[in-house]
C-alpha atoms as a PDB file:
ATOM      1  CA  UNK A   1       0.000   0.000   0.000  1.00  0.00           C
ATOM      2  CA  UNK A   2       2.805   2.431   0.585  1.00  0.00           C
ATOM      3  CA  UNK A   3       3.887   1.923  -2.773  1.00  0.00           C
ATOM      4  CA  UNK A   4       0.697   3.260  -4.141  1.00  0.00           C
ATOM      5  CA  UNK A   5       0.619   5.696  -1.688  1.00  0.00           C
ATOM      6  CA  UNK A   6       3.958   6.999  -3.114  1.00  0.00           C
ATOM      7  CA  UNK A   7       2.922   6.413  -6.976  1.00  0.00           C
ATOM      8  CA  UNK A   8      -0.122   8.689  -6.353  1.00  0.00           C
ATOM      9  CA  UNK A   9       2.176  11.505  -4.517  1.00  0.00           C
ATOM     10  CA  UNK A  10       4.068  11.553  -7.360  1.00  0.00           C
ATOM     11  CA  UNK A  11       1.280  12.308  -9.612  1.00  0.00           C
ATOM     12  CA  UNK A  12      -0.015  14.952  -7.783  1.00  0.00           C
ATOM     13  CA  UNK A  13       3.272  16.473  -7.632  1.00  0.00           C
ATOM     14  CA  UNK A  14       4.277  15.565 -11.164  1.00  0.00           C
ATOM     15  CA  UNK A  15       0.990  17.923 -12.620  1.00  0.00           C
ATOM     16  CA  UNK A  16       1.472  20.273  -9.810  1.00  0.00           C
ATOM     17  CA  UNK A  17       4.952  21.023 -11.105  1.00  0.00           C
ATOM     18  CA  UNK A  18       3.592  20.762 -15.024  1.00  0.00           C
ATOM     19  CA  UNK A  19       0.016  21.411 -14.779  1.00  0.00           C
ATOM     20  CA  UNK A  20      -1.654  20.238 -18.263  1.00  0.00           C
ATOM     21  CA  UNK A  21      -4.163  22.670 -19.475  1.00  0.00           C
ATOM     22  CA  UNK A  22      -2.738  25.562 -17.586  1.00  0.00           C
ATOM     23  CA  UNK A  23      -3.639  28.475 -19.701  1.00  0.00           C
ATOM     24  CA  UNK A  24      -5.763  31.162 -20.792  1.00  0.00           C
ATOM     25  CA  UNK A  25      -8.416  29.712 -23.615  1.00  0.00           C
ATOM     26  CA  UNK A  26      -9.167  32.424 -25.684  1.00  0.00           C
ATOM     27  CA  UNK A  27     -12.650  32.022 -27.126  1.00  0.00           C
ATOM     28  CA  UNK A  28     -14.291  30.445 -23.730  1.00  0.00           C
ATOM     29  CA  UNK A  29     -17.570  29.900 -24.333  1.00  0.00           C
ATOM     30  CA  UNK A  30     -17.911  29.702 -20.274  1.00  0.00           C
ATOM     31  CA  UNK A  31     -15.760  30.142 -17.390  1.00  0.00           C
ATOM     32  CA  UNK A  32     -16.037  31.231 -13.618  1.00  0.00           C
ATOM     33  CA  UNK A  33     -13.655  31.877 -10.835  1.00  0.00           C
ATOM     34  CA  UNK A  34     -13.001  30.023  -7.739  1.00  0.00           C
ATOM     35  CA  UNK A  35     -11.237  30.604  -4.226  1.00  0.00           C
ATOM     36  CA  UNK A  36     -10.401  29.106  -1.324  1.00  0.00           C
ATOM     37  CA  UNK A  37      -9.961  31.644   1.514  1.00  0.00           C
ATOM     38  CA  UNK A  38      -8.697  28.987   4.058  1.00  0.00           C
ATOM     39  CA  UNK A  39      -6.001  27.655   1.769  1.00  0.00           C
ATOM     40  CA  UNK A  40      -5.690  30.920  -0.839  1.00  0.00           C
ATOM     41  CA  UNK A  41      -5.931  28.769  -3.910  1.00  0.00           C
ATOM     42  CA  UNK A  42      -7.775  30.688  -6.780  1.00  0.00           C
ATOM     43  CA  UNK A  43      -8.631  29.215 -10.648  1.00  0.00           C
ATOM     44  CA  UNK A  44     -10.296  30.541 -12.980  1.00  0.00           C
ATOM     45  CA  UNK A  45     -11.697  27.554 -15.247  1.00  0.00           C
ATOM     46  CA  UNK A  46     -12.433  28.147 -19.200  1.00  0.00           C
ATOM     47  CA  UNK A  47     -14.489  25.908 -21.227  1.00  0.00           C
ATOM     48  CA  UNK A  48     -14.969  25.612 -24.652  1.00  0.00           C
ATOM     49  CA  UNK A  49     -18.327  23.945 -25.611  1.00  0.00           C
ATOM     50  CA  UNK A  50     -19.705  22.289 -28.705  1.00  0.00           C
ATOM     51  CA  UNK A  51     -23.252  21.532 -28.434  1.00  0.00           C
ATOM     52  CA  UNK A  52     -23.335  20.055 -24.945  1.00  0.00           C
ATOM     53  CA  UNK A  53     -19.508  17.958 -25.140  1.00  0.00           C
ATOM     54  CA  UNK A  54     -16.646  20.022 -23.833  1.00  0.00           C
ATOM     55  CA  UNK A  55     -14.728  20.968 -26.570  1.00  0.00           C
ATOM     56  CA  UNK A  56     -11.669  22.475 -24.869  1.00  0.00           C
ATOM     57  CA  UNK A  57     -10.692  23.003 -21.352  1.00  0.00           C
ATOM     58  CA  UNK A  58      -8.124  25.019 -19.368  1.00  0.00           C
ATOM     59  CA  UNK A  59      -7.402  27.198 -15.681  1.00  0.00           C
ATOM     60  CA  UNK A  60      -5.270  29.585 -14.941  1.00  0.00           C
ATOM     61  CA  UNK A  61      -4.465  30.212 -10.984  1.00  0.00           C
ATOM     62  CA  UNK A  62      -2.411  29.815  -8.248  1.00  0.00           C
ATOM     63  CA  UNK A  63      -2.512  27.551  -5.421  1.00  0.00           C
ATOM     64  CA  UNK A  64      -1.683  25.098  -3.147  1.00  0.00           C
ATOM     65  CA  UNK A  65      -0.248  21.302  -5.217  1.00  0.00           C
ATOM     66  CA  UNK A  66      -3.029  19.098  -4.267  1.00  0.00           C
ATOM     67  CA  UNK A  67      -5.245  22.374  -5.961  1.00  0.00           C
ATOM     68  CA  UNK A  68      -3.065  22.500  -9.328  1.00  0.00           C
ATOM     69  CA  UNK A  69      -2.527  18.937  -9.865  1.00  0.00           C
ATOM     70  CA  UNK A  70      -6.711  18.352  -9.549  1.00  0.00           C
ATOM     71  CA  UNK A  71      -7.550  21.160 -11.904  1.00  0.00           C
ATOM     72  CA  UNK A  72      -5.149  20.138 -13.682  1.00  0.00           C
ATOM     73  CA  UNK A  73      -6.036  16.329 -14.029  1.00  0.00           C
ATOM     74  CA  UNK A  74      -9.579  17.184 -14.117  1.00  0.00           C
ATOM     75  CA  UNK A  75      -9.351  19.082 -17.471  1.00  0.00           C
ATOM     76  CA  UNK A  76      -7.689  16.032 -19.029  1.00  0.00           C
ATOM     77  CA  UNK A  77     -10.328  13.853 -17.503  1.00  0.00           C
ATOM     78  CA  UNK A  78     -13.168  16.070 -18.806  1.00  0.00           C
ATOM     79  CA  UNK A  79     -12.419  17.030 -22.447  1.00  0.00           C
ATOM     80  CA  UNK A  80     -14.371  15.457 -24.909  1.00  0.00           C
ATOM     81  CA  UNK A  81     -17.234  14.394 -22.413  1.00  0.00           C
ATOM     82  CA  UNK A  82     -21.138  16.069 -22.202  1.00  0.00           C
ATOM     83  CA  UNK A  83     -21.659  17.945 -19.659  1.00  0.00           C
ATOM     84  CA  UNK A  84     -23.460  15.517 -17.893  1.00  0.00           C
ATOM     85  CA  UNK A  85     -20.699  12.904 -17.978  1.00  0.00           C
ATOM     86  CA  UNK A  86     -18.562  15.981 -16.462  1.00  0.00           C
ATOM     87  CA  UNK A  87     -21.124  16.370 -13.655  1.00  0.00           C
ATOM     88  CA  UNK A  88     -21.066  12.297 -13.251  1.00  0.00           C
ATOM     89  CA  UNK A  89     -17.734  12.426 -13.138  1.00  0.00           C
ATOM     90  CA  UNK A  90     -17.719  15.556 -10.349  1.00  0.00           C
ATOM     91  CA  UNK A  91     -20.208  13.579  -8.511  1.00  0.00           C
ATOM     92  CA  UNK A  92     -17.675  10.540  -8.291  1.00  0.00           C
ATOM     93  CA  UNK A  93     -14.675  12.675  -7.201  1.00  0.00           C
ATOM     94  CA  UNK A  94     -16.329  14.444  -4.513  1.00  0.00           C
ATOM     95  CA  UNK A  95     -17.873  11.093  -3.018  1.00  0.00           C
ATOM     96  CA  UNK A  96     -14.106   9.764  -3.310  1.00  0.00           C
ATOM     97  CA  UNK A  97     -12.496  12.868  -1.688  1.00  0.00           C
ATOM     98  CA  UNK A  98     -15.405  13.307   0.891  1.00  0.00           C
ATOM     99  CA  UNK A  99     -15.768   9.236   1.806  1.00  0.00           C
ATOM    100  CA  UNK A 100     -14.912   7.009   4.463  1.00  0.00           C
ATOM    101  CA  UNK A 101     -11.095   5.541   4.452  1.00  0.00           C
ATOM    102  CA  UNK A 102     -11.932   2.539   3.720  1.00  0.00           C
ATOM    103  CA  UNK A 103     -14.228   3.080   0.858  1.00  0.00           C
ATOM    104  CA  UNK A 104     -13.496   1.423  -2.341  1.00  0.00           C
ATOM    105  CA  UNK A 105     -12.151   3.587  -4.941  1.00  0.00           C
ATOM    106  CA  UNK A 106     -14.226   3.083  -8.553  1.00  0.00           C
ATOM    107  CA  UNK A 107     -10.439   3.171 -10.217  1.00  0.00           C
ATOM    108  CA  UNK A 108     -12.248   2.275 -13.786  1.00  0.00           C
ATOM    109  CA  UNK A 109     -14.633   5.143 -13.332  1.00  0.00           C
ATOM    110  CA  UNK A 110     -12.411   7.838 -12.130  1.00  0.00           C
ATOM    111  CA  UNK A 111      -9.553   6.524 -13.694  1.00  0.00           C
ATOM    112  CA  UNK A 112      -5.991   8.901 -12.767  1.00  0.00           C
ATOM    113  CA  UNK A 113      -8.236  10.929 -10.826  1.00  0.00           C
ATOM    114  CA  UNK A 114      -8.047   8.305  -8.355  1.00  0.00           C
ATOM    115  CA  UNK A 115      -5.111   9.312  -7.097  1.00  0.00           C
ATOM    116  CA  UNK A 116      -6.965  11.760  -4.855  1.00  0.00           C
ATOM    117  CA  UNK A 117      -8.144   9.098  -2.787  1.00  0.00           C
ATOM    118  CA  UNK A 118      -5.891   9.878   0.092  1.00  0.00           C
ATOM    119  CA  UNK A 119      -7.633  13.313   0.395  1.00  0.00           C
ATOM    120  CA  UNK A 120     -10.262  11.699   2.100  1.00  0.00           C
ATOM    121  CA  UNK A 121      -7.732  11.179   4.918  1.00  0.00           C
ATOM    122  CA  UNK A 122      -7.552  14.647   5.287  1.00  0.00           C
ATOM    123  CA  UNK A 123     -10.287  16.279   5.536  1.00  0.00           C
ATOM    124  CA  UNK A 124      -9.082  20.234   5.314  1.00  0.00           C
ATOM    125  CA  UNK A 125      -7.605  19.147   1.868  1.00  0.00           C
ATOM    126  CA  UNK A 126     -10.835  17.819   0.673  1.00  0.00           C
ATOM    127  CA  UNK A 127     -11.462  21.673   0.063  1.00  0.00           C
ATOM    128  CA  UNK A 128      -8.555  22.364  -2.314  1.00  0.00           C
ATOM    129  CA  UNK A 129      -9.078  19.151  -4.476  1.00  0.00           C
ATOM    130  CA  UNK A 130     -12.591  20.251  -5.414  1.00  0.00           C
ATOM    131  CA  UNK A 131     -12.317  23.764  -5.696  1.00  0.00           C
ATOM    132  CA  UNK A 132     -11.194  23.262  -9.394  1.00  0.00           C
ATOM    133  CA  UNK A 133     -14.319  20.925 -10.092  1.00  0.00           C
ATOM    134  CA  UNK A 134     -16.856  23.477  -8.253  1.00  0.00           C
ATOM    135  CA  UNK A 135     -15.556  26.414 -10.272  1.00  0.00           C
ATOM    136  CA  UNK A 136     -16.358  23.832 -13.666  1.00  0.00           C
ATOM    137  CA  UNK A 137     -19.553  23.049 -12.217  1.00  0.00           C
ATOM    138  CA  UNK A 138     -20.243  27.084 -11.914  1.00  0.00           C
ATOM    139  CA  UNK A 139     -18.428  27.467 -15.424  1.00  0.00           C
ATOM    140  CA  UNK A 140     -21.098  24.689 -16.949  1.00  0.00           C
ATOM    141  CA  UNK A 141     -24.282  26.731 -14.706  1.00  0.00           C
ATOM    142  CA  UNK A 142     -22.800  29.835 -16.590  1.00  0.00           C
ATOM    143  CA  UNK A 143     -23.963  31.479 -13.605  1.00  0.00           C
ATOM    144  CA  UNK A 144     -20.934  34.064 -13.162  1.00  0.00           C
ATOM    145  CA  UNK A 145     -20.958  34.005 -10.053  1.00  0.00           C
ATOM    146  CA  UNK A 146     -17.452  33.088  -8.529  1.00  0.00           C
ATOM    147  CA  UNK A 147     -17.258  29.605  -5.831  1.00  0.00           C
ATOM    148  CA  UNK A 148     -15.777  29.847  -2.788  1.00  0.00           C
ATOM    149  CA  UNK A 149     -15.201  26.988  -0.909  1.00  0.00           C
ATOM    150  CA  UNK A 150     -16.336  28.397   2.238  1.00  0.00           C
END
């Protein structure tokens, strides 16, 4: 288990350090803002929608690793899907992240983004993993309002 433990670290570290998607997306069809006052992490999260798939994907922000890397692993995980698989997919990471430790982990669902499955463990990080997918979720509303995550 420690060997998984430490694979998983490395992930989050690895996109943390090399965030994929981490940019300004000209053209946005959507986007919203997020912040987390107890941590300071702030995103900003563009989407590019065709129809009801999401077309392109990106955030700009700063912010603590465990922040970056899931913004960062969530825009890989959610280009190309509807929105509804997005909002699936949300739902799936948040009852990871927000579940008890012993909880199976739905690895074929969730695929790399089951990495975060330690968060659970702490529960004042659970905050900084979602921020990224609340501020999509608000993106996809297209409510422009900006999510804090307190």
């Amino acid at each position: 288990m420690s060997d998984l433990r430490e694979l998983y670290q490395q992930v989050i570290i690895e996109h943390s350090r090399n965030p994929r998607n981490f940019r300004e997306l000209e053209g946005a069809s959507h986007s919203a803002e997020g912040y987390n006052p107890l941590c300071g992490d702030q995103i900003t999260v563009y989407v590019v929608l065709d129809g009801d798939r999401v077309k392109d994907i990106a955030f700009k922000g700063m912010g603590c690793a465990i922040s970056k890397a899931s913004a960062s692993l969530m825009t890989a995980a959610v280009k190309g899907k509807t929105r509804a698989e997005a909002e699936d997919l949300f739902k799936r990471f948040r009852e990871m992240v927000t579940g008890k430790h012993d909880a199976e982990v739905d690895e074929e669902a969730l695929g790399k983004l089951a990495v975060f499955s330690g968060v659970r463990e702490f529960p004042v990080r659970v905050k900084c993993a979602t921020l990224a997918w609340h501020t999509l979720h608000a993106a996809l509303e297209g409510t422009g309002k900006p999510v804090s995550t307190e």
